[in-house]
Protein backbone atom coordinates (compact mmCIF):
# COMPACT_ATOMS: atom_id res chain seq x y z
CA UNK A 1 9.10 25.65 10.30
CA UNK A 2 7.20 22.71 9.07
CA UNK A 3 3.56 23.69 8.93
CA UNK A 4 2.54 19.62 8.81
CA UNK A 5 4.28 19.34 12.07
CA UNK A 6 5.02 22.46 14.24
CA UNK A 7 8.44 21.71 14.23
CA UNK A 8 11.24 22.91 12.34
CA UNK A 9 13.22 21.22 10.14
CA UNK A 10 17.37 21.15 9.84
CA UNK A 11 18.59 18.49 7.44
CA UNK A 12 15.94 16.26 7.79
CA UNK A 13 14.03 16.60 4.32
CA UNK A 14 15.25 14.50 1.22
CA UNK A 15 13.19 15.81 -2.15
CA UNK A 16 12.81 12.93 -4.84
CA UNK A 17 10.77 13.15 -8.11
CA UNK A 18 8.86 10.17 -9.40
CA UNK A 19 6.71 11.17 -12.46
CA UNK A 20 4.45 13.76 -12.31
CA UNK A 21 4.47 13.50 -8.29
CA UNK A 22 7.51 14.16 -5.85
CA UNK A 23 8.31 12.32 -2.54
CA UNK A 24 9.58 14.68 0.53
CA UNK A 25 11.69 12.16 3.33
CA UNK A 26 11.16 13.70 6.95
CA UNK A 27 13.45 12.74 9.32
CA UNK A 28 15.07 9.23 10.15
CA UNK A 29 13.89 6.20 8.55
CA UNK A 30 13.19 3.15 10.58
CA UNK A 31 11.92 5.36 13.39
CA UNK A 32 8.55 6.38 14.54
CA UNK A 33 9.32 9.81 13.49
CA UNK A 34 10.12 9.18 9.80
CA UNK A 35 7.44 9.90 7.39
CA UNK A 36 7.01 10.35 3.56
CA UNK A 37 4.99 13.36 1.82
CA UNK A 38 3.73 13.39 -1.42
CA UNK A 39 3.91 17.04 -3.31
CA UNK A 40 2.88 18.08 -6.79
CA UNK A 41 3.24 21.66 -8.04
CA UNK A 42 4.90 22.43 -4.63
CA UNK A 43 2.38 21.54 -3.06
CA UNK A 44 2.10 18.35 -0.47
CA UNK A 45 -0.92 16.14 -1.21
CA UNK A 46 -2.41 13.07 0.44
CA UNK A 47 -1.90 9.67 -1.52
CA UNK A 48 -5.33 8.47 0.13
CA UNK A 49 -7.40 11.22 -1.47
CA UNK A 50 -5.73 14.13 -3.81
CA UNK A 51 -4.53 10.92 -6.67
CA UNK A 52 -6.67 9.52 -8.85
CA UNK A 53 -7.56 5.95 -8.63
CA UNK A 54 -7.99 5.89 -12.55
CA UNK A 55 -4.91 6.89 -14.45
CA UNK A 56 -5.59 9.77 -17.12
CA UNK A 57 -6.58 8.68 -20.42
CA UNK A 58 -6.74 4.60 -19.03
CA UNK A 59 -9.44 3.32 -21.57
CA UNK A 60 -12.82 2.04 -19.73
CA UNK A 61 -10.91 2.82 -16.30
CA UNK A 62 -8.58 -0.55 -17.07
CA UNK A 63 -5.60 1.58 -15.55
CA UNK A 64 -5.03 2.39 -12.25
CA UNK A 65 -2.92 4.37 -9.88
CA UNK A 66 -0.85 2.83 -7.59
CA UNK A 67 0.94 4.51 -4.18
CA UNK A 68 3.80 1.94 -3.39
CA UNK A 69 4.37 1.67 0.01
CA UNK A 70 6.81 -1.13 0.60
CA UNK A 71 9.44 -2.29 -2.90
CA UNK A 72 9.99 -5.86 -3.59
CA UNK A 73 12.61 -7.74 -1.69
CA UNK A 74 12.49 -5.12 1.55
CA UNK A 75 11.03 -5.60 4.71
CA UNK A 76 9.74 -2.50 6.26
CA UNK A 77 6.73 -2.67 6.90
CA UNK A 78 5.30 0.84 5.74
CA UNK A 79 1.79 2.04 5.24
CA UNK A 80 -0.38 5.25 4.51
CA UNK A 81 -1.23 6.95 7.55
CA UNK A 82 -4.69 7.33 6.87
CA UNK A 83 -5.38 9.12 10.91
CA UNK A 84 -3.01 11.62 10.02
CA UNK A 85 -3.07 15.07 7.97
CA UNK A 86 -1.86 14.84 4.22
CA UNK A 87 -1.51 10.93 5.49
CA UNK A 88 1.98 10.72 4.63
CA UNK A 89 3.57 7.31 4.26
CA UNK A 90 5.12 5.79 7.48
CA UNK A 91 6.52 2.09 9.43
CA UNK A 92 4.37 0.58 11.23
CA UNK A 93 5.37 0.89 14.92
CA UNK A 94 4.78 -1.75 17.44
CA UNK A 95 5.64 -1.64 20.99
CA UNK A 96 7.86 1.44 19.99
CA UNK A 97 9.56 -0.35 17.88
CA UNK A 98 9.37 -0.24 14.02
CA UNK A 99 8.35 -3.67 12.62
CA UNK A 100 9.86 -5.50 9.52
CA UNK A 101 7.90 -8.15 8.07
CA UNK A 102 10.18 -11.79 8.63
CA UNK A 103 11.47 -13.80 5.79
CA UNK A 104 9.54 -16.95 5.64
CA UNK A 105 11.54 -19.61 3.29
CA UNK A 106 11.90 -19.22 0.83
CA UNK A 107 11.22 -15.52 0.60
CA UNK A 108 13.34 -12.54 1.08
CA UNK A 109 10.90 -9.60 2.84
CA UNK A 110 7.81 -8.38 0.48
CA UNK A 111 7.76 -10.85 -2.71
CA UNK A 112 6.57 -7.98 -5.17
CA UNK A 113 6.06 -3.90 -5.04
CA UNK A 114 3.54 -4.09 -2.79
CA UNK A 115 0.68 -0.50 -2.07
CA UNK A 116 -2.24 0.76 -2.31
CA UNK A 117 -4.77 2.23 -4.74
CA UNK A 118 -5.79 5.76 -3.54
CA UNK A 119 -9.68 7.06 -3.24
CA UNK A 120 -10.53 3.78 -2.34
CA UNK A 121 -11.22 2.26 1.37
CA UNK A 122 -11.81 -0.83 2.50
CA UNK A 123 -15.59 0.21 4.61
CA UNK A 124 -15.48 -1.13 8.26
CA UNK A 125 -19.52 -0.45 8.72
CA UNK A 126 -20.14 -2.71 5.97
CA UNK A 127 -20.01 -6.59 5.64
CA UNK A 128 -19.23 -8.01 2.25
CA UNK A 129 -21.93 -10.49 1.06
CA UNK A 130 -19.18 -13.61 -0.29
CA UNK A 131 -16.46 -12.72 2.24
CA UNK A 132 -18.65 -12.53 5.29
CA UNK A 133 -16.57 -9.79 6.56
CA UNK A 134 -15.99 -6.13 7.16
CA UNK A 135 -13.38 -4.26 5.81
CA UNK A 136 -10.34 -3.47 7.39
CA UNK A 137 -10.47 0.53 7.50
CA UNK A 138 -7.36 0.93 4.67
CA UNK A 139 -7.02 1.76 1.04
CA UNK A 140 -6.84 -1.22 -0.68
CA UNK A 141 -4.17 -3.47 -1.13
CA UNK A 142 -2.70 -3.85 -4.58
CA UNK A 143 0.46 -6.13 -5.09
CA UNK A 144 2.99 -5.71 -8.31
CA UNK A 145 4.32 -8.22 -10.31
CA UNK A 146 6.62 -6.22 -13.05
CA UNK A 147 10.34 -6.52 -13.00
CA UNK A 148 11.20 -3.27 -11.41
CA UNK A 149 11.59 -2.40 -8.23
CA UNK A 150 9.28 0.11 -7.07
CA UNK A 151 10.05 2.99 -4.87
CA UNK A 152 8.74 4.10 -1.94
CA UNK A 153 6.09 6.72 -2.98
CA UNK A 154 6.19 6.44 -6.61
CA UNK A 155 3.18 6.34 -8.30
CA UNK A 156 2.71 3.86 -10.69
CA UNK A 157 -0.10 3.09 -13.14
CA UNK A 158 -0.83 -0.88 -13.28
CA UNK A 159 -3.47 -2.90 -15.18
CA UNK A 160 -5.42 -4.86 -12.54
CA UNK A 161 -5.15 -8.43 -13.28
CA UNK A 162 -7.19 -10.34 -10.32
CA UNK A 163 -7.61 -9.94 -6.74
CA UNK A 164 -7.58 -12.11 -3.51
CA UNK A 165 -9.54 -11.73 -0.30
CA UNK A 166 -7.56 -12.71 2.73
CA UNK A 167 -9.33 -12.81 6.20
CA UNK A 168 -7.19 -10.82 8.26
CA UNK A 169 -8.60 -11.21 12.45
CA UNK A 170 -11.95 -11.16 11.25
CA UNK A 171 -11.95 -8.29 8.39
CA UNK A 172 -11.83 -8.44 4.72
CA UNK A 173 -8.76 -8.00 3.34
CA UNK A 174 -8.36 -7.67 -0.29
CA UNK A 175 -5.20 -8.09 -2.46
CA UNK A 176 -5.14 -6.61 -5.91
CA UNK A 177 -3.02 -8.36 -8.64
CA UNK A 178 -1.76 -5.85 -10.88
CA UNK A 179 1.55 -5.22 -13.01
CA UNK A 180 3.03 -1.87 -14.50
CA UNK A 181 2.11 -0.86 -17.56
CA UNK A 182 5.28 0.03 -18.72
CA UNK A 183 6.50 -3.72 -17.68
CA UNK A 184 8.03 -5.65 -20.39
CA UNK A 185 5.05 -8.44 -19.98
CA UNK A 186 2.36 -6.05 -19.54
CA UNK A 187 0.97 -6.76 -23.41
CA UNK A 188 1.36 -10.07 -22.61
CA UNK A 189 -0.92 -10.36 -19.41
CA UNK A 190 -4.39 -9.27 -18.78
CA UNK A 191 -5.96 -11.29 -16.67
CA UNK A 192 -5.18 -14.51 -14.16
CA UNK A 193 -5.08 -17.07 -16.56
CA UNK A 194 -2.08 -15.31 -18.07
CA UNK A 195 -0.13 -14.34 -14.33
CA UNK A 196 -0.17 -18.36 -14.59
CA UNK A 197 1.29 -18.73 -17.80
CA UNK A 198 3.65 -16.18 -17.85
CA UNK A 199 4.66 -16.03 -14.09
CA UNK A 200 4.42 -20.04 -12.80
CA UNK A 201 3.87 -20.13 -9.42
CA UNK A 202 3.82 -16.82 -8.49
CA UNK A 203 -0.09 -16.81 -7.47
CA UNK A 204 0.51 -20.04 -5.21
CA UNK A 205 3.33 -18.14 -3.69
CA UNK A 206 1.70 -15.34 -2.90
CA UNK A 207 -1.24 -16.93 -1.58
CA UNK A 208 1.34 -18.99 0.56
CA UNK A 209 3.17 -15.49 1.62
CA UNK A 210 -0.45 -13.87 3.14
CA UNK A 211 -1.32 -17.26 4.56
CA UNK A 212 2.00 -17.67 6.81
CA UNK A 213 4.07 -14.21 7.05
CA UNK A 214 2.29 -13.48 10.88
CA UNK A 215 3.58 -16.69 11.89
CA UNK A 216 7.08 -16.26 13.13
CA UNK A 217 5.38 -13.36 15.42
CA UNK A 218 3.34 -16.02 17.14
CA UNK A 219 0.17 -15.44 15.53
CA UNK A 220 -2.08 -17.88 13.40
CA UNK A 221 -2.05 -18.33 9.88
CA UNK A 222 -4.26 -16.30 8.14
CA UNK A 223 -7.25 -17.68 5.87
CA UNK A 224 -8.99 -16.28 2.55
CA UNK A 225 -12.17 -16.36 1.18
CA UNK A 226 -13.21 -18.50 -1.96
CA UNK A 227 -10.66 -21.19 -0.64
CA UNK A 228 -7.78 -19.17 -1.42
CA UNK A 229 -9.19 -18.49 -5.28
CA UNK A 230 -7.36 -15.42 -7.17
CA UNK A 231 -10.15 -14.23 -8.59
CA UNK A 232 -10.29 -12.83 -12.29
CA UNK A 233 -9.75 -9.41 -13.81
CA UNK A 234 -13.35 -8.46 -14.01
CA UNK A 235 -14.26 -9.41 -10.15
CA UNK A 236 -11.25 -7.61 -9.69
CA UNK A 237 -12.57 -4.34 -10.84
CA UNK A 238 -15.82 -4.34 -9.18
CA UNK A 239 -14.28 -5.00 -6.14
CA UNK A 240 -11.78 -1.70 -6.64
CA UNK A 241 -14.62 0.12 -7.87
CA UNK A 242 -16.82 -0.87 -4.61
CA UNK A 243 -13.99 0.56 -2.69
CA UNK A 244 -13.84 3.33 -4.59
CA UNK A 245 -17.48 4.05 -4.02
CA UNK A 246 -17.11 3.35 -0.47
CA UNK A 247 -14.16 6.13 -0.48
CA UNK A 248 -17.04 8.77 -1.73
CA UNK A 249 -19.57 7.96 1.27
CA UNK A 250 -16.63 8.29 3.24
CA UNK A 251 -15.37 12.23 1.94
CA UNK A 252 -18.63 12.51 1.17
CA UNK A 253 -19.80 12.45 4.94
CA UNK A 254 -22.30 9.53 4.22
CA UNK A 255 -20.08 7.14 6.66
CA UNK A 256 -18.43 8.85 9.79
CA UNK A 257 -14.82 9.61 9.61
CA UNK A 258 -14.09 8.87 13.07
CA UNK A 259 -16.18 6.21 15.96
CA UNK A 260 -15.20 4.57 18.84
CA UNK A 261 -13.08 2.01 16.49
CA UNK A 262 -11.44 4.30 14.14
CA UNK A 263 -10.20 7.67 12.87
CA UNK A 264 -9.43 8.66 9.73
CA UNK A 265 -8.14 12.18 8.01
CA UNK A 266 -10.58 12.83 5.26
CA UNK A 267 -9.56 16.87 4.65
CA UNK A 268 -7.88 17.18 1.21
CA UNK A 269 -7.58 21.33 0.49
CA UNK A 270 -5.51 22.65 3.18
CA UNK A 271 -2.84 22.24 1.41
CA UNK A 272 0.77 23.68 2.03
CA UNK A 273 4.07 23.87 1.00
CA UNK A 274 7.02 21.92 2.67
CA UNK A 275 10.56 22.82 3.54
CA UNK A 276 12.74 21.13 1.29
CA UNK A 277 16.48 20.14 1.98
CA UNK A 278 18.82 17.73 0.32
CA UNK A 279 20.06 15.89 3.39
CA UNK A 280 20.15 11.99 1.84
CA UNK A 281 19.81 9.40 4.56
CA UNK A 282 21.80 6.08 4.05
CA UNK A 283 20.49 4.37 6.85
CA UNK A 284 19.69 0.64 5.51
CA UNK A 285 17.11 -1.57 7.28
CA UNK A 286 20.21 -4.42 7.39
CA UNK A 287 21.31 -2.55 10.11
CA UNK A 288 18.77 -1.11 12.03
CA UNK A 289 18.56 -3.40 15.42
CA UNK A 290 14.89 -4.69 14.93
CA UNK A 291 15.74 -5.83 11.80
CA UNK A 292 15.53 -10.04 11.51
CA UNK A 293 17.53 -11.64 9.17
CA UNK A 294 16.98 -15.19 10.04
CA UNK A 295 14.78 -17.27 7.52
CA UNK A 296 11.94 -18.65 9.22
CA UNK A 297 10.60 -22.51 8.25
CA UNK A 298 6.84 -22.04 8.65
């Protein structure tokens, strides 16, 4: 019996390490009922609260952890579940159906390892003073620009090189710039000035990506604060460190976990131990029906 979900399981559990942490695949993926636990020691965790933000032994908190939620070049658009227990990774459903994200020319799904750095939240109560905005009730965005493909679920530790704030329907949306450490160009880059040296045109790409990738679902383009500006590494850290501050009022009981706009699932000791099988799903999101393939000129 799974004690996350009442139900038991029968071949529906796929056990995958990724550093110190493991992922734990329950049931189909591409359907509302698939979902993605993290476990250490045996033990499942919650990628919103039990990880660090800042990596052990990162120097004057210049490394960070990372929870990818979506790799490069895929389309599923996946997400913590921050209303649900252990907040397990999951798609997005809409109209009960799973959404991908559409490929807007000339892109091909998510353009980078795209995630989120845990213990922080983006605070809906609060409105930032340059962005004129509240936050958007998430962890915070962080987007990967090494050369591997990420995983879902893996845990990665990235220097943060810059950040962007998109304006999402009204809320603050930030987007972290960051690249593994363990990246061949990591030595190389350390702040925004080098992303444009050593990666031309990947900034003005990206900005492009957030600004149009609603479109082809017949909603507007989205806008940014700063006119679009990818701010450098040092704004970038005090806005991850904001977020992480805003993530202790929030555990902390200092900013309500659930109101009439939102719930979120701040308990982080109950933990448990999950049924493990080695059932491998081979499902690929080519073929799932909701799937787009068409390249959209936006």
């Amino acid at each position: 019996m799974n004690s996350l979900t009442g139900r038991r399981l029968l071949n529906t559990a796929f056990v995958r390490f990724s550093s110190t942490y493991r992922t734990v695949n329950v049931g189909q993926p591409f359907t509302a009922a698939h979902r993605v636990y993290l476990e250490k020691d045996g033990k499942v965790i919650s990628p919103f609260h039990d990880i660090p933000l800042y990596a052990e032994g990162g120097k004057e908190k210049s490394i960070v952890n990372m929870v990818v939620e979506i790799p490069r070049w895929t389309n599923a658009k996946v997400e913590i579940s921050t209303g649900e227990k252990y907040n397990p990774l999951k798609q997005d459903i809409k109209k009960g159906k799973p959404r991908f994200v559409r490929n807007c020319f000339p892109y091909k799904g998510y353009i980078w390892n795209y995630g989120a750095l845990p213990q922080t939240w983006e605070d809906p109560t609060y409105i930032h003073v340059e962005t004129n905005a509240k936050g958007d009730n998430d962890p915070i965005d962080v987007i990967e620009i090494g050369e591997a493909i990420g995983k879902q679920g893996e845990i990665k530790q990235v220097k943060v090189l810059g950040v962007m704030a998109m304006l999402d329907e009204g809320e603050t949306d930030w987007k972290v710039l960051a690249i593994d450490v363990n990246d061949p160009m990591a030595p190389k880059v350390n702040d925004v000035k080098d992303v444009d040296q050593h990666f031309p045109g990947l900034i003005d790409a990206t900005r492009t990506f957030f600004r149009v990738y609603k479109v082809p679902d017949g909603k507007p383009e989205n806008t940014f604060a700063f006119n679009g500006e990818c701010k450098d590494k040092a704004y970038a850290h005090s806005v991850v460190e904001e977020t992480h501050e805003a993530w202790k009022r929030l555990i902390q009981g200092n900013v309500p976990s659930t109101t009439d706009t939102y719930k979120l699932e701040v308990l982080e000791t109950d933990q448990v131990t999950l049924i493990k099988e080695d059932t491998v799903h081979t499902v690929k999101e080519e073929d799932v029906a909701e799937y787009d393939p068409k390249w959209y000129f936006v």
